[in-house]
N, C-alpha and C. Protein backbone atom coordinates (compact mmCIF):
# COMPACT_ATOMS: atom_id res chain seq x y z
N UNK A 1 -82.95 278.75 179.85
CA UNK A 1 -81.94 277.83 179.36
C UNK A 1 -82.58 276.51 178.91
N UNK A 2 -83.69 276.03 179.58
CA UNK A 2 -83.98 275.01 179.14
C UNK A 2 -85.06 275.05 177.84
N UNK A 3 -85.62 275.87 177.26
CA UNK A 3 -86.07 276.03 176.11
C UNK A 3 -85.04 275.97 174.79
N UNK A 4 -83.89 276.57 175.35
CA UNK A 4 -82.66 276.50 174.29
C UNK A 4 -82.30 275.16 173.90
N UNK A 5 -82.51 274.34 175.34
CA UNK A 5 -81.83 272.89 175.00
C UNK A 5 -82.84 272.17 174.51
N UNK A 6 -84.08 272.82 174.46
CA UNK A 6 -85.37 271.93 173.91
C UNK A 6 -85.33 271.87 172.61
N UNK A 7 -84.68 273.82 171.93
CA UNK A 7 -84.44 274.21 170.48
C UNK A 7 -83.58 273.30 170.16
N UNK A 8 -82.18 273.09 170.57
CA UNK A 8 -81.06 272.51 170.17
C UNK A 8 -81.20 271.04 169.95
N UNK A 9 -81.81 270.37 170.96
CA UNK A 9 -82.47 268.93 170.80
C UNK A 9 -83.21 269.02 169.18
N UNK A 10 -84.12 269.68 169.23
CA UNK A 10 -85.19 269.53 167.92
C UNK A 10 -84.63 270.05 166.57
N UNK A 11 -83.41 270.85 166.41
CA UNK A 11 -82.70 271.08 165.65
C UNK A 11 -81.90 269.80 165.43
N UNK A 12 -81.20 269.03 166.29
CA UNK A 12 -80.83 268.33 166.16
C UNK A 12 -81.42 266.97 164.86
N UNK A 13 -82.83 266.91 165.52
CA UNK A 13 -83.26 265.96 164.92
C UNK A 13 -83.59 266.34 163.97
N UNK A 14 -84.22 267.57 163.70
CA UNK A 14 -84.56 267.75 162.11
C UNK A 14 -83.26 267.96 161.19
N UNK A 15 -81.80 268.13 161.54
CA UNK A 15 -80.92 267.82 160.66
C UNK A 15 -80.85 266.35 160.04
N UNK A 16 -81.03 265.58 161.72
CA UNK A 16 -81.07 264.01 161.46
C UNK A 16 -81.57 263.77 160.04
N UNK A 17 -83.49 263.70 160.37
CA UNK A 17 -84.02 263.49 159.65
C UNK A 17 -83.99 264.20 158.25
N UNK A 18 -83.43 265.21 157.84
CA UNK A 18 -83.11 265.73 156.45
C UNK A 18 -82.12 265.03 155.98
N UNK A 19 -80.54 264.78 156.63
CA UNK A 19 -80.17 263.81 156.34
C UNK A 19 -80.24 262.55 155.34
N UNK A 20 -81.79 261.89 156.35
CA UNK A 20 -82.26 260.65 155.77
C UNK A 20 -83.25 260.82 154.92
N UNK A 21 -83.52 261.94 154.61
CA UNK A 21 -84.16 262.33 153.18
C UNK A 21 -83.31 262.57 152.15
N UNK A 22 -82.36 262.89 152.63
CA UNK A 22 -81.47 263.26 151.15
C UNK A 22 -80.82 261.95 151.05
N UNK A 23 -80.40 261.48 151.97
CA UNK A 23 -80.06 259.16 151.22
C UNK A 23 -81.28 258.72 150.75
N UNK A 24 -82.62 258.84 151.15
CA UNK A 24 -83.74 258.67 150.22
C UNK A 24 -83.57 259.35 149.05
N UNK A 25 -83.37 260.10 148.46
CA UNK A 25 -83.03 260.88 147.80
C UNK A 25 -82.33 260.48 146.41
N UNK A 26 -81.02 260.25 147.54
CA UNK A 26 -79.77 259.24 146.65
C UNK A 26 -80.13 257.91 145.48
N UNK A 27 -81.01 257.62 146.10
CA UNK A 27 -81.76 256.02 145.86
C UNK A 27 -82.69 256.32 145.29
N UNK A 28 -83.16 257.30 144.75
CA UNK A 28 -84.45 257.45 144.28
C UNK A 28 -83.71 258.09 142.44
N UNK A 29 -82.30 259.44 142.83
CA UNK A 29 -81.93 259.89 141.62
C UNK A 29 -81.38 257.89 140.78
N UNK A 30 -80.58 257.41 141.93
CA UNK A 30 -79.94 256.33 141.22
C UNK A 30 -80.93 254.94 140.89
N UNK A 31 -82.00 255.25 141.41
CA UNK A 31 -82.86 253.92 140.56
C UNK A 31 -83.89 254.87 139.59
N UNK A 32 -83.95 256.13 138.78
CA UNK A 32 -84.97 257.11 138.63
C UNK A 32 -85.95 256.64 139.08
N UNK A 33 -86.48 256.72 140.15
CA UNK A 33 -87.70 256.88 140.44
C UNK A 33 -88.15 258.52 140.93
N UNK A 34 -88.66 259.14 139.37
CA UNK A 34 -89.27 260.44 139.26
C UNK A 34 -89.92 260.69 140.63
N UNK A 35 -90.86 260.02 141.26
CA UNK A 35 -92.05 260.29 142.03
C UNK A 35 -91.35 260.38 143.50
N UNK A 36 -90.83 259.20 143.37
CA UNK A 36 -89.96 259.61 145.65
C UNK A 36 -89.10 260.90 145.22
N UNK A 37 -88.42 261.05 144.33
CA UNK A 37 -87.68 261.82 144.09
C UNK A 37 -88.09 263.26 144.22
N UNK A 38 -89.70 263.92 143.66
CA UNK A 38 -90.63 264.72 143.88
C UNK A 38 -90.78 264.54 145.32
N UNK A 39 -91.01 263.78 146.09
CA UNK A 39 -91.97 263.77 147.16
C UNK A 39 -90.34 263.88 148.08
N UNK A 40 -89.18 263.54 147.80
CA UNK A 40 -88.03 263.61 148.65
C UNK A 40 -87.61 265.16 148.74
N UNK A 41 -88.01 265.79 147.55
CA UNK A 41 -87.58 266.92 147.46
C UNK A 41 -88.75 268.31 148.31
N UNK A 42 -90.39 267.95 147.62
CA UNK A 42 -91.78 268.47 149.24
C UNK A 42 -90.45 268.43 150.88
N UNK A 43 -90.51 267.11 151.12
CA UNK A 43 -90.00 266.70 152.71
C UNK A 43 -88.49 267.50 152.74
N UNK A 44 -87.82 267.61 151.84
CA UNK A 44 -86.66 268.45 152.50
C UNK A 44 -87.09 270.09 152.56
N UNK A 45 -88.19 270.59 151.76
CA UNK A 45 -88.46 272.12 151.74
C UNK A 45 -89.30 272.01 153.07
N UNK A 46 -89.42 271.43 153.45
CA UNK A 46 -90.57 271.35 154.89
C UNK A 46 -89.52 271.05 155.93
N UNK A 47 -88.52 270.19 155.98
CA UNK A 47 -87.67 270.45 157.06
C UNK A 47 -86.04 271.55 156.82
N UNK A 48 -86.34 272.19 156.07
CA UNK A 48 -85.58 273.24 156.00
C UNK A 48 -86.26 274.61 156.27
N UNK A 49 -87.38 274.60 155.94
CA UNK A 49 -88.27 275.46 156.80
C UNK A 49 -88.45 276.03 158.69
N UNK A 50 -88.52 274.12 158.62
CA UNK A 50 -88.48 274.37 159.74
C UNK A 50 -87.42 274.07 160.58
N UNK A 51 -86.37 273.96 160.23
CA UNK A 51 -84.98 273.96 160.43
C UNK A 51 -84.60 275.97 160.51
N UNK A 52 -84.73 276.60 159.97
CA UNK A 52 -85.18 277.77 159.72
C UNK A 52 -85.83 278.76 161.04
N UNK A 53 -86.83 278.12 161.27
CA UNK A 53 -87.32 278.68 162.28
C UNK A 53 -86.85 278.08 163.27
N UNK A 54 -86.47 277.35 163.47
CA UNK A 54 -85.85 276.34 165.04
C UNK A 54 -84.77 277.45 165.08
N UNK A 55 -83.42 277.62 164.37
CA UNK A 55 -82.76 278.53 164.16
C UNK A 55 -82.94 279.80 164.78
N UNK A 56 -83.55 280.17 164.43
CA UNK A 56 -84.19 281.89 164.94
C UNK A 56 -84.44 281.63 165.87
N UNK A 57 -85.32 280.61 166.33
CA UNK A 57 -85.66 280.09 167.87
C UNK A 57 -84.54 280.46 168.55
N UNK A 58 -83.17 279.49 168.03
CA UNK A 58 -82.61 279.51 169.32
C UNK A 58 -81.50 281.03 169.40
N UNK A 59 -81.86 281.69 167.73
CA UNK A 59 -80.93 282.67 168.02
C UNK A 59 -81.47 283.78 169.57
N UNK A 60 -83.18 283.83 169.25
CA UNK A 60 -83.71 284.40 170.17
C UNK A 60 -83.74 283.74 171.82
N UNK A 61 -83.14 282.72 171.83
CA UNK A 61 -82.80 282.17 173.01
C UNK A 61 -81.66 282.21 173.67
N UNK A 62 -81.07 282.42 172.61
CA UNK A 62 -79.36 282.46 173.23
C UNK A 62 -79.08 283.70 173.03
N UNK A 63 -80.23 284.86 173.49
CA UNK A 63 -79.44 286.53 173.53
C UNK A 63 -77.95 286.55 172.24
N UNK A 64 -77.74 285.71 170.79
CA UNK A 64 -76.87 285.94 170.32
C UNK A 64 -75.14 285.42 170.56
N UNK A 65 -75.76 284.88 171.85
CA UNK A 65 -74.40 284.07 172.26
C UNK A 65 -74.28 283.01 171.70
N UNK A 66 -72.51 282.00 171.16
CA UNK A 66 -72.53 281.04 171.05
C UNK A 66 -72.81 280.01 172.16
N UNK A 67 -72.90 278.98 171.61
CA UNK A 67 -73.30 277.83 172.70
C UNK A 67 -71.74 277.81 173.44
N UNK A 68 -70.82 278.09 172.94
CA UNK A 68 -69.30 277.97 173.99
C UNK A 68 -69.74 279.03 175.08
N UNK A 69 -69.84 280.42 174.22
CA UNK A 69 -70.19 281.18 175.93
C UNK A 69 -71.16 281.02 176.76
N UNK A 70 -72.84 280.21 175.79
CA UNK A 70 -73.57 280.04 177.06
C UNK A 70 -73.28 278.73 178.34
N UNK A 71 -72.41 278.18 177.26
CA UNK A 71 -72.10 276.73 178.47
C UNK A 71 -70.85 277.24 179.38
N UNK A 72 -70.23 279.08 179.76
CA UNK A 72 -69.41 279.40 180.08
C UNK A 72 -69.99 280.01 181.45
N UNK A 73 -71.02 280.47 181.00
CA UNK A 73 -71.76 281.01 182.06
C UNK A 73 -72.11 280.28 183.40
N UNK A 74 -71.73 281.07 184.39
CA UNK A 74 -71.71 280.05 185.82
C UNK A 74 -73.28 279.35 185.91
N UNK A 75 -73.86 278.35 186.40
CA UNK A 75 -74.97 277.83 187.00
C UNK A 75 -75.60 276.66 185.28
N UNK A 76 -74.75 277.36 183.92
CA UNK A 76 -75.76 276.47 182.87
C UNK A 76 -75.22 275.36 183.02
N UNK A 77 -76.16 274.57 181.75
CA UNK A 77 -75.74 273.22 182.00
C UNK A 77 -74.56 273.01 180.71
N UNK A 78 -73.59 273.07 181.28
CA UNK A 78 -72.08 273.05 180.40
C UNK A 78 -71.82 271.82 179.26
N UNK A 79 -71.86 270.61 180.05
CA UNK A 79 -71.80 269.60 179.82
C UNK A 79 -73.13 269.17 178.55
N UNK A 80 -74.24 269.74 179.03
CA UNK A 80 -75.31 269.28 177.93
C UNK A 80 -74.95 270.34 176.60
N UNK A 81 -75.13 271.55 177.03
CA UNK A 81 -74.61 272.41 175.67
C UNK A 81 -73.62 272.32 174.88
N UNK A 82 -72.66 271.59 175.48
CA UNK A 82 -71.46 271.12 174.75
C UNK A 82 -71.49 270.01 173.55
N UNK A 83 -71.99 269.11 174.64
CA UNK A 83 -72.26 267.80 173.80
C UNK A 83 -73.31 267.92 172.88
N UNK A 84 -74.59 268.82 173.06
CA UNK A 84 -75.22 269.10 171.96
C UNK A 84 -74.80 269.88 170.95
N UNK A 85 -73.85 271.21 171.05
CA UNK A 85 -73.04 271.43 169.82
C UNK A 85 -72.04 270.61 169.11
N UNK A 86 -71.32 269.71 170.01
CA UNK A 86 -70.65 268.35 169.16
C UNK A 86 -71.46 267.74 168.28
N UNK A 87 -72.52 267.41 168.71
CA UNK A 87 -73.42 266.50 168.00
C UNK A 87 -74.71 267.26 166.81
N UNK A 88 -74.39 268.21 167.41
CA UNK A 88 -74.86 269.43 165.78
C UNK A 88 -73.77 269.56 164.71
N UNK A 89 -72.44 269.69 165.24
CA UNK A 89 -71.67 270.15 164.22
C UNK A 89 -71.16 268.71 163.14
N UNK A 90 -71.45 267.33 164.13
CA UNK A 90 -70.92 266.16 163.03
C UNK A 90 -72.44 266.38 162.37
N UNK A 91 -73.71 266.50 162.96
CA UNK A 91 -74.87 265.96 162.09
C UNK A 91 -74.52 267.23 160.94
N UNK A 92 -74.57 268.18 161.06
CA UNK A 92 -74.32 268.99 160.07
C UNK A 92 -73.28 269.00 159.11
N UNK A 93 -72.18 268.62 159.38
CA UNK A 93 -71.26 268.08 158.63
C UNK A 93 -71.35 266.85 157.88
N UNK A 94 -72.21 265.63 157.94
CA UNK A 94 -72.51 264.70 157.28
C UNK A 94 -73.94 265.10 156.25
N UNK A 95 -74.57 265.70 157.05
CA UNK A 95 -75.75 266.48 155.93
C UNK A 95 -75.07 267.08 154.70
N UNK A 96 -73.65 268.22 154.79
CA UNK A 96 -73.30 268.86 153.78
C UNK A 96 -72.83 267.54 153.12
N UNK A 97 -72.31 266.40 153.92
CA UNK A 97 -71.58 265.34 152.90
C UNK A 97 -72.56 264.69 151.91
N UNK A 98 -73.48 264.32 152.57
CA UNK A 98 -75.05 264.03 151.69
C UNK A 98 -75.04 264.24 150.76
N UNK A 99 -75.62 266.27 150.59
CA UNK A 99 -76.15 266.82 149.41
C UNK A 99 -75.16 266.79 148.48
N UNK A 100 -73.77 267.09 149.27
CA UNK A 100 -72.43 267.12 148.08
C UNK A 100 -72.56 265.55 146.93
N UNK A 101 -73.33 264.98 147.84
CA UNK A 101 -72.47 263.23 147.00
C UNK A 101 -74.01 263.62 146.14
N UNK A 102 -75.12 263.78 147.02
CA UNK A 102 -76.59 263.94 145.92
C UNK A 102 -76.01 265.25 144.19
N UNK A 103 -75.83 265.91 144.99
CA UNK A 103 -75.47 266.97 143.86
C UNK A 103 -74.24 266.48 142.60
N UNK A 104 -73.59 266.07 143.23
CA UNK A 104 -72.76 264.71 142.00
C UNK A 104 -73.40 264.08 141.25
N UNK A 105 -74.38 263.31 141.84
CA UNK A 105 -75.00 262.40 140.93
C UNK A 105 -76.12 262.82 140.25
N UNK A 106 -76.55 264.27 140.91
CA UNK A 106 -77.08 264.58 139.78
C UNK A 106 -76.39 264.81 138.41
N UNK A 107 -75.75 265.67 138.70
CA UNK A 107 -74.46 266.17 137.90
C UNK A 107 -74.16 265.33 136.81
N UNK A 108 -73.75 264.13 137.17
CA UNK A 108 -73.44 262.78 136.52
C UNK A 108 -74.93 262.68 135.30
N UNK A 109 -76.04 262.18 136.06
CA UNK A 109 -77.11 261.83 135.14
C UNK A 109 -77.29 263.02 134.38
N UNK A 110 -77.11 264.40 134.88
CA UNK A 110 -77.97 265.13 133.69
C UNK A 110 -76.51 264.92 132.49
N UNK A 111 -75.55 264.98 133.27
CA UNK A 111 -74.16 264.90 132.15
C UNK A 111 -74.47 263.61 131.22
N UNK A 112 -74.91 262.85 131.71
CA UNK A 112 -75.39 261.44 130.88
C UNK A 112 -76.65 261.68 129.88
N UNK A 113 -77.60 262.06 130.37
CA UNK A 113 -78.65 262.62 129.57
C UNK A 113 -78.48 263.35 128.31
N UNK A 114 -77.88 264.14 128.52
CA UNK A 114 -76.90 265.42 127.59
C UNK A 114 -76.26 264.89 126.81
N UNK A 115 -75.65 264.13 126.99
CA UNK A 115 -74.77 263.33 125.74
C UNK A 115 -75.68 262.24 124.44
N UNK A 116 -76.93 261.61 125.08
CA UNK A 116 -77.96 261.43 124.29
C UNK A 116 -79.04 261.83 123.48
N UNK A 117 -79.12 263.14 124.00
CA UNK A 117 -80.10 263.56 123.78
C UNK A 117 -79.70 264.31 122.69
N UNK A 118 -78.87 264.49 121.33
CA UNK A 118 -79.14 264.68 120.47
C UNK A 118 -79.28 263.29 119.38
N UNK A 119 -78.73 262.74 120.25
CA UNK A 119 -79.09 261.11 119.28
C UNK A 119 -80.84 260.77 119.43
N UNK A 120 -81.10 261.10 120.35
CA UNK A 120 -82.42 260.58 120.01
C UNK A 120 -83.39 261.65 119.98
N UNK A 121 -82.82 263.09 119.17
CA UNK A 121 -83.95 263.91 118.35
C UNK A 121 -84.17 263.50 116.94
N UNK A 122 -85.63 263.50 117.38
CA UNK A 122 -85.99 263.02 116.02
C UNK A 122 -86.10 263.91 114.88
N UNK A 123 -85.65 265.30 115.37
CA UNK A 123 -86.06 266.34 114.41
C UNK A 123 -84.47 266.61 113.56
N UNK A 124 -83.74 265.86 114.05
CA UNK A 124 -82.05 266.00 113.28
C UNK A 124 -81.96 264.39 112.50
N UNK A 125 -81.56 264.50 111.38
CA UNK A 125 -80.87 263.35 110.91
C UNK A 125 -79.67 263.10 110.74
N UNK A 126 -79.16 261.81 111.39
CA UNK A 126 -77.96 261.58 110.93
C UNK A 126 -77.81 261.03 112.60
N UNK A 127 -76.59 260.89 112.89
CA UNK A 127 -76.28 260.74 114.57
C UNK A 127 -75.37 259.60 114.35
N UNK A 128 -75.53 258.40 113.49
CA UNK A 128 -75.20 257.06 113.09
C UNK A 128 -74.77 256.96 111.78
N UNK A 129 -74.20 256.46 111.15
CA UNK A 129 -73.78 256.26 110.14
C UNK A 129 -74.89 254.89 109.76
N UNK A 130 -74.68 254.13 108.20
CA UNK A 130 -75.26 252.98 108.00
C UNK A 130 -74.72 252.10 108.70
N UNK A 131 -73.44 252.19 108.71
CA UNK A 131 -72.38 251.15 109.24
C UNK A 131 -72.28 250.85 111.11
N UNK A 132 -73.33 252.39 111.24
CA UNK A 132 -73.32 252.02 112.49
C UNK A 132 -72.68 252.85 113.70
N UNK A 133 -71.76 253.43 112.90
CA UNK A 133 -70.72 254.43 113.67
C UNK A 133 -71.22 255.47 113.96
N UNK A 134 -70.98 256.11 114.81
CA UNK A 134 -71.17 257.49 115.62
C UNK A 134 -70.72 258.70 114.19
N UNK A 135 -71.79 259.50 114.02
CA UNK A 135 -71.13 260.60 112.41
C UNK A 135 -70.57 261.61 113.11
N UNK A 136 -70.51 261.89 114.11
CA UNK A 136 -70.32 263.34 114.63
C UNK A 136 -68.86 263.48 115.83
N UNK A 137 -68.41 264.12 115.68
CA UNK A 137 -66.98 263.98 116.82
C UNK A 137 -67.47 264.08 118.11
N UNK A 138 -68.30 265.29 118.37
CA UNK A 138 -69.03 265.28 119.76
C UNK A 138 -69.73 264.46 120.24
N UNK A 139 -70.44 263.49 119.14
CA UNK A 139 -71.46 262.32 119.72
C UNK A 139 -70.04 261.33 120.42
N UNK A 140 -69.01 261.21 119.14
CA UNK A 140 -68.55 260.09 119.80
C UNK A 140 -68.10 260.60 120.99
N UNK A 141 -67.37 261.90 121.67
CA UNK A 141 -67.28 261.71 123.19
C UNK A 141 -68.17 261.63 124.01
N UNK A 142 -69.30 261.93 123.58
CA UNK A 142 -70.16 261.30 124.53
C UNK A 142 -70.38 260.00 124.51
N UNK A 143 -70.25 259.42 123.53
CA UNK A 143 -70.46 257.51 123.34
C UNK A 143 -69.14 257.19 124.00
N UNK A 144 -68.03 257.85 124.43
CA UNK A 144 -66.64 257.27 125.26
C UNK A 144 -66.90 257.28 126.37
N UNK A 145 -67.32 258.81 126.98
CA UNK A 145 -67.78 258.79 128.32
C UNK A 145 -68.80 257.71 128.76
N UNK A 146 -70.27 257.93 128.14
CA UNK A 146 -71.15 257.05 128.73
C UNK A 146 -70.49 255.39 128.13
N UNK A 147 -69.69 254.85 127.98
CA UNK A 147 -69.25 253.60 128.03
C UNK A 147 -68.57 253.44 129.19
N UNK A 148 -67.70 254.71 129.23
CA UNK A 148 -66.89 254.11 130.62
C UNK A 148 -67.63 254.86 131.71
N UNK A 149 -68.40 254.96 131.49
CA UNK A 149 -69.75 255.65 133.21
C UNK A 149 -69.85 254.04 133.59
């Protein structure tokens, strides 16, 4: 039992800390900085890895039982297994909130990107008028959207 709570502890923290890689993360898509952004993305394949194996750890620890039935069992420690699945299920639940808000903003920039990026091929002419105006119907919704982004 107490190897389980050693797994569950260290699971714990490596959700933590993925977590606070993916708000590094956040801050890295929204100021582009290409490079943390690379190196944010190394550190989450390394603690999902080993998030991964902690996992299996404790499946092989807990004979397959949930943590409700092992904290049911007469003599465990009830009280610690409990409170450590409370405190797995919010960290894990704010992790999915994370990537959801990261995965938006990606979403957002490449949607932003996309809307420029035939204005500034250089291999098409036209995009602008002399006067200045947007020539194309599709450019201009993208010139509506990215105004009101």
């Amino acid at each position: 039992m107490e190897e389980l709570l050693t797994t569950l502890q260290a699971q714990l923290a490596t959700i933590t800390a993925l977590t606070e890689i993916i708000r590094r993360e956040r801050g890295a898509i929204a100021e582009n900085e290409l490079t943390l952004l690379q190196r944010c993305q190394q550190e989450k394949a390394e603690y999902q890895l080993r998030l991964r194996r902690l996992e299996e750890k404790r499946e092989l620890s807990a004979d397959g039982k949930s943590l409700r039935e092992l904290a049911a069992v007469p003599g465990a420690p009830t009280e610690q297994l409990l409170t450590l699945r409370q405190k797995m299920q919010f960290a894990l639940r704010e992790l999915k909130i994370e990537n959801e808000t990261n995965a938006l903003y990606l979403k957002h920039e490449l949607a932003y990107i996309d809307c420029f990026r035939p204005l500034i091929n250089t291999q098409r002419t036209g995009g602008y008028t002399q006067t200045g105006k947007v020539s194309t119907r599709q450019n201009l919704a993208c010139t509506i959207v990215s105004a009101l982004a």
